[in-house]
N, C-alpha and C. Protein backbone atom coordinates (compact mmCIF):
# COMPACT_ATOMS: atom_id res chain seq x y z
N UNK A 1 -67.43 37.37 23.81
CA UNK A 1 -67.07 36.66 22.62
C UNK A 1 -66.05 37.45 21.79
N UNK A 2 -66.46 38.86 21.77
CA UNK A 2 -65.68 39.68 21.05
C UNK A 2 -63.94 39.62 21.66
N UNK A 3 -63.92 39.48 23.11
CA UNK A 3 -62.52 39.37 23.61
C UNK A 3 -62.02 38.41 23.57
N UNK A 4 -62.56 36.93 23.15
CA UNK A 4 -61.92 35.60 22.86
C UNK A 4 -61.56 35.88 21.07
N UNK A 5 -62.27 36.53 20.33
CA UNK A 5 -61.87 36.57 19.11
C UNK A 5 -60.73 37.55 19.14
N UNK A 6 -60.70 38.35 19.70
CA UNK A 6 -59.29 39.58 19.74
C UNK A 6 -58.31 38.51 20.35
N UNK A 7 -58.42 37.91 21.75
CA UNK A 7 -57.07 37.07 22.10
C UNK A 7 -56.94 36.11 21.05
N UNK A 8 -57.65 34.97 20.84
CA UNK A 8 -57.64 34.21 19.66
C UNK A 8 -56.63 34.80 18.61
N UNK A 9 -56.99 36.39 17.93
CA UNK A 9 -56.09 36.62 16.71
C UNK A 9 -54.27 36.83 17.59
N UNK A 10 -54.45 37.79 18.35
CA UNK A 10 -53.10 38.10 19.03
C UNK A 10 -52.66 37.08 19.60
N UNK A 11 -52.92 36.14 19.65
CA UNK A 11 -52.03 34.54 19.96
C UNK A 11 -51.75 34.38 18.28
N UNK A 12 -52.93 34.38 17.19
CA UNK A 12 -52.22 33.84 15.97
C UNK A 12 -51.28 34.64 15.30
N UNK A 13 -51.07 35.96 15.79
CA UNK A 13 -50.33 37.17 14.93
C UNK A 13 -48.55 36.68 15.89
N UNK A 14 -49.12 36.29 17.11
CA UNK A 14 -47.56 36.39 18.04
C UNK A 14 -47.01 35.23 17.91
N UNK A 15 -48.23 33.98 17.27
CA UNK A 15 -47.21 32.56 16.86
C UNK A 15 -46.80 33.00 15.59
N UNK A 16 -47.19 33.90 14.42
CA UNK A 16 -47.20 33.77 12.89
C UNK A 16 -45.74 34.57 13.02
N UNK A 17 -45.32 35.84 13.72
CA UNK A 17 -44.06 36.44 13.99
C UNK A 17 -43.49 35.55 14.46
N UNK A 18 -43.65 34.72 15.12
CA UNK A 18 -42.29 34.27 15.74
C UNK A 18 -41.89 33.19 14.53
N UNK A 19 -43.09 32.90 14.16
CA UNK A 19 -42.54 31.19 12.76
C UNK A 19 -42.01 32.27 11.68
N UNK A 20 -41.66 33.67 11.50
CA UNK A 20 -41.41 34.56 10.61
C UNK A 20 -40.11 34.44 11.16
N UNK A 21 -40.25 35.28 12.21
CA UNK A 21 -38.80 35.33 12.51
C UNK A 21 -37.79 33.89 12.54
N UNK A 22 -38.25 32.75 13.25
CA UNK A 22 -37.97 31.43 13.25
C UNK A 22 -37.06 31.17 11.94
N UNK A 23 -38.31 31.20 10.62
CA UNK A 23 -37.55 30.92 9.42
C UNK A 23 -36.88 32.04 8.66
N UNK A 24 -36.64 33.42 9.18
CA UNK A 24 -35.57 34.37 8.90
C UNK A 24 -34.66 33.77 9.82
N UNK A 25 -34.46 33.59 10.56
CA UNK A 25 -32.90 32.71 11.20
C UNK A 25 -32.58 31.74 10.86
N UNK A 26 -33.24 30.91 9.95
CA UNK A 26 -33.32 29.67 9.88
C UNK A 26 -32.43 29.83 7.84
N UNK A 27 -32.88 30.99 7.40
CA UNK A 27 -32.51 30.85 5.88
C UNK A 27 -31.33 31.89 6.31
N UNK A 28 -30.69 32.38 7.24
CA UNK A 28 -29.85 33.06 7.39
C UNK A 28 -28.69 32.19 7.35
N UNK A 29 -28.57 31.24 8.66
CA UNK A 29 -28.02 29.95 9.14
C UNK A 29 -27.93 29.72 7.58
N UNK A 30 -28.63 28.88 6.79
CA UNK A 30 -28.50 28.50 5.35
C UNK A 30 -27.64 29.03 4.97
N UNK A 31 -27.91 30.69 4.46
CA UNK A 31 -27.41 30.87 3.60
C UNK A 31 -25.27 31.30 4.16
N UNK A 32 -25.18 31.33 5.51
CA UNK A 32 -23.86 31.36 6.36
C UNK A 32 -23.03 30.04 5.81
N UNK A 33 -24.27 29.02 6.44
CA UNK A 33 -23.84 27.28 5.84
C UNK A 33 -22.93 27.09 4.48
N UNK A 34 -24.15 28.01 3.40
CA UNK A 34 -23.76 27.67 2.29
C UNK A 34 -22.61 28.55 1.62
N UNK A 35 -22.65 29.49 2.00
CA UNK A 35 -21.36 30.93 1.57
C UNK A 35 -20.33 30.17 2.42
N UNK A 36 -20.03 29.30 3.09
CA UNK A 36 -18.89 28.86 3.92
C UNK A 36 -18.12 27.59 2.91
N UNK A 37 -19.66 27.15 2.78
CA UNK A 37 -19.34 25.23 1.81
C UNK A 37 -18.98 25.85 0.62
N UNK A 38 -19.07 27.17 -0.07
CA UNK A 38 -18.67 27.09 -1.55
C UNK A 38 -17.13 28.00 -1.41
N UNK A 39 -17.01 28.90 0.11
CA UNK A 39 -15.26 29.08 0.00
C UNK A 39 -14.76 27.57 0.21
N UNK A 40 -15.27 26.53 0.74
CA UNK A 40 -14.32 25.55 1.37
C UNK A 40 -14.41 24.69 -0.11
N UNK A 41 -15.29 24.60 -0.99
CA UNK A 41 -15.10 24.07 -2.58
C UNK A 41 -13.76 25.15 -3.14
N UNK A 42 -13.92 25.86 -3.07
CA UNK A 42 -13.35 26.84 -4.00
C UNK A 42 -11.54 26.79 -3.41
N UNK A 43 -11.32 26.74 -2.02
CA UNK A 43 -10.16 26.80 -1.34
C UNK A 43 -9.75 25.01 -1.77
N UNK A 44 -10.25 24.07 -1.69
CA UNK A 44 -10.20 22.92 -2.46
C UNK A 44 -9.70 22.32 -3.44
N UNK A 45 -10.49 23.22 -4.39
CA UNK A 45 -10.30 23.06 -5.56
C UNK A 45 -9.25 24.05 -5.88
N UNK A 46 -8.30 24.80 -5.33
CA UNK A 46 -7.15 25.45 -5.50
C UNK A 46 -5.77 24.83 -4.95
N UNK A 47 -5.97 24.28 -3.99
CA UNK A 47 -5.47 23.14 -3.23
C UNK A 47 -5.37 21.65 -4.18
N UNK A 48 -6.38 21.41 -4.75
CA UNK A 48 -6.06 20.68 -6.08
C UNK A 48 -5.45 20.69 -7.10
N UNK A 49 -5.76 22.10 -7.60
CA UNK A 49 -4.78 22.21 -8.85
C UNK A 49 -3.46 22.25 -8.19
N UNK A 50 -2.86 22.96 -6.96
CA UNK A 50 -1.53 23.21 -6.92
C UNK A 50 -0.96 21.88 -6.28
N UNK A 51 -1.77 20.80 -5.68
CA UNK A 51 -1.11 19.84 -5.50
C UNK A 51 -0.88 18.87 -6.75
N UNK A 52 -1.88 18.92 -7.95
CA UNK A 52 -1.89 18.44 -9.54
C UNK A 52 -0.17 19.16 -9.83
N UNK A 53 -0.54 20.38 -9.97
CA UNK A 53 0.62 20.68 -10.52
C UNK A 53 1.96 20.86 -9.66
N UNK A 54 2.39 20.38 -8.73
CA UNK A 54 3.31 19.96 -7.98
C UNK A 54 3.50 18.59 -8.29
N UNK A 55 2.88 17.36 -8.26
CA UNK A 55 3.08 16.22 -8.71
C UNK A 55 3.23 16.11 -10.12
N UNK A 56 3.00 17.18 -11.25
CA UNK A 56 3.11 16.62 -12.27
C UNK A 56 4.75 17.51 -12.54
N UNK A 57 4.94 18.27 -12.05
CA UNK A 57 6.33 18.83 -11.97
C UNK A 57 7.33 17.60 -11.58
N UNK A 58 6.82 16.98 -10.09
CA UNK A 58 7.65 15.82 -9.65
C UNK A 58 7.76 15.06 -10.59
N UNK A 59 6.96 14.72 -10.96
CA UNK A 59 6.93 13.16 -12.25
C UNK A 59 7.82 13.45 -13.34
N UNK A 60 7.97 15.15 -13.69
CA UNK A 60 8.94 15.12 -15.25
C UNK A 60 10.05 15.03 -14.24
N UNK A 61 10.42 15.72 -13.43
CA UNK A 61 11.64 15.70 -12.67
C UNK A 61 12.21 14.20 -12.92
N UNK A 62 11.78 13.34 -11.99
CA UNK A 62 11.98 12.09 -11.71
C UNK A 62 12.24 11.30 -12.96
N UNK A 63 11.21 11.61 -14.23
CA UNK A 63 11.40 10.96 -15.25
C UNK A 63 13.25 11.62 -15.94
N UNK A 64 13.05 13.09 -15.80
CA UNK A 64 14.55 13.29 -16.25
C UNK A 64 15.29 12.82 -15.68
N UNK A 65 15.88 12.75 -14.26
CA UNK A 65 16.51 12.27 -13.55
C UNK A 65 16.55 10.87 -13.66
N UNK A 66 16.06 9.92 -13.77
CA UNK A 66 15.92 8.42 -14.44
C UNK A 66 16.55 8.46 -15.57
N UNK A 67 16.31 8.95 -16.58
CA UNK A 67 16.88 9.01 -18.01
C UNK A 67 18.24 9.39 -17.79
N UNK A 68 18.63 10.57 -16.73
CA UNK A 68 19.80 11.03 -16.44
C UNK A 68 20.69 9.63 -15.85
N UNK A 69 20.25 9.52 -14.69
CA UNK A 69 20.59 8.01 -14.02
C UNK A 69 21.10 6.81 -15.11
N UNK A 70 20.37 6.18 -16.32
CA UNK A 70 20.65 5.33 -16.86
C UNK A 70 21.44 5.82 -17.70
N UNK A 71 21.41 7.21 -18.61
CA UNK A 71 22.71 7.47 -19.55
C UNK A 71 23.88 7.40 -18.90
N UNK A 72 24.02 7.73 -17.47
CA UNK A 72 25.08 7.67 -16.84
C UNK A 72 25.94 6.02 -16.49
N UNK A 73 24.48 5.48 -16.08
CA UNK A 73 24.60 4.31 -15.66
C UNK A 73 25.56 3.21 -16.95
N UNK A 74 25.15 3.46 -18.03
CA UNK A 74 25.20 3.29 -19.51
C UNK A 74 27.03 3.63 -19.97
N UNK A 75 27.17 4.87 -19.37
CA UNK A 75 28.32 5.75 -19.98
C UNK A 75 29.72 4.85 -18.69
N UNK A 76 29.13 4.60 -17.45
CA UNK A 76 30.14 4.20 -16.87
C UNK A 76 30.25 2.72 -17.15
N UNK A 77 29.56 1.86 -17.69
CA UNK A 77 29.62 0.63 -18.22
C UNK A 77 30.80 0.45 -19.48
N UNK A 78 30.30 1.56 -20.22
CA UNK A 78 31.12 1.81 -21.15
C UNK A 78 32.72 1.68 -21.25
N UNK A 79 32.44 2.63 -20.20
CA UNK A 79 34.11 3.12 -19.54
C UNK A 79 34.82 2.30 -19.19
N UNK A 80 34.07 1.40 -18.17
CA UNK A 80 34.62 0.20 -17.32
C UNK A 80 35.17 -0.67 -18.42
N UNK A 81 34.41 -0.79 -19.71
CA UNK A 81 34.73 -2.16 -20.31
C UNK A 81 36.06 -1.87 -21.61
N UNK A 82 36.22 -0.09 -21.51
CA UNK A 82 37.20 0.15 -22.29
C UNK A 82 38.35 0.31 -21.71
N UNK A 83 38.31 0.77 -19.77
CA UNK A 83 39.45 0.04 -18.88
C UNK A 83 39.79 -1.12 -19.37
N UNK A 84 39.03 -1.70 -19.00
CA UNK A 84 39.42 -3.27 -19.20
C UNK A 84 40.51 -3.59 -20.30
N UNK A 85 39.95 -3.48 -21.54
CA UNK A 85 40.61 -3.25 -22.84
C UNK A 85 41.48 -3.11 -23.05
N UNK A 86 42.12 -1.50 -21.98
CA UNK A 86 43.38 -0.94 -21.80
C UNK A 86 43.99 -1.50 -21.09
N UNK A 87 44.12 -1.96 -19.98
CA UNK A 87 44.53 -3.09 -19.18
C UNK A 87 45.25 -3.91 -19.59
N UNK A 88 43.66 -4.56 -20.51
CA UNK A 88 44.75 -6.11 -21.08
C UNK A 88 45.76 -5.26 -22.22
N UNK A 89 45.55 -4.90 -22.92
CA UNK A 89 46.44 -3.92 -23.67
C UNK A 89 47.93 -3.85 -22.84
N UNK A 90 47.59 -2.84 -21.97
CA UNK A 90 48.96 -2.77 -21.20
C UNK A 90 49.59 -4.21 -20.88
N UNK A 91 48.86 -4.89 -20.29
CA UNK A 91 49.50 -6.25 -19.51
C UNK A 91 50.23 -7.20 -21.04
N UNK A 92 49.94 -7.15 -22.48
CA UNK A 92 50.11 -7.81 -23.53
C UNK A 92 51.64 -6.79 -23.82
N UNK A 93 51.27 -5.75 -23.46
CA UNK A 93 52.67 -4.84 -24.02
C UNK A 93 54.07 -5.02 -23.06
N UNK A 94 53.82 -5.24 -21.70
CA UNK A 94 54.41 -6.01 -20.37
C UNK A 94 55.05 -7.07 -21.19
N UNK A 95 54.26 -7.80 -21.29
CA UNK A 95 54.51 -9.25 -21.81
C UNK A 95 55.72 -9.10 -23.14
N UNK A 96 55.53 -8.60 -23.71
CA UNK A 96 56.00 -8.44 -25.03
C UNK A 96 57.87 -7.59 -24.69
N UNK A 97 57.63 -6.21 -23.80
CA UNK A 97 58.70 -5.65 -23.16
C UNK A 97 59.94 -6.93 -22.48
């Protein structure tokens, strides 16, 4: 009886190590898992801001360049219609010569 109670414990001591060791590999794995998921937040979220602040660079760009575009757009209208002007000008002074 005495040698079924000795095997009895050394079966429960050699399952209780191994579910020890089991869940020391097991919170290791975890904690690998999780030190990986918070560089890949962190590399992310840096990747965010610099793509934020790349698009918000683009947007003033584009907005100056628009504003640039129409003063121009604006200034050669101008021009065109004070050709014109001069034109008939000249062609009235023709006339008159």
């Amino acid at each position: 009886e005495e040698m079924n109670g000795k095997h009895a414990y050394d079966m429960l001591m050699q399952d209780l190590t191994a579910q020890i060791a089991q869940a020391t590999q097991d919170r290791e794995g975890k904690s690998e898992a999780k030190a990986k998921a918070l560089q890949a937040k962190a590399d992310a979220e840096g990747d965010l801001k610099d793509t934020t602040d790349t698009r918000d660079a683009d947007q003033k760009y584009l907005d100056d360049l628009s504003a640039t575009c129409e003063q121009k757009a604006s200034d050669f209208e101008s021009r065109q219609q004070l050709r014109a002007e001069e034109i008939e000008a000249i062609n009235k002074a023709i006339e008159i010569i």
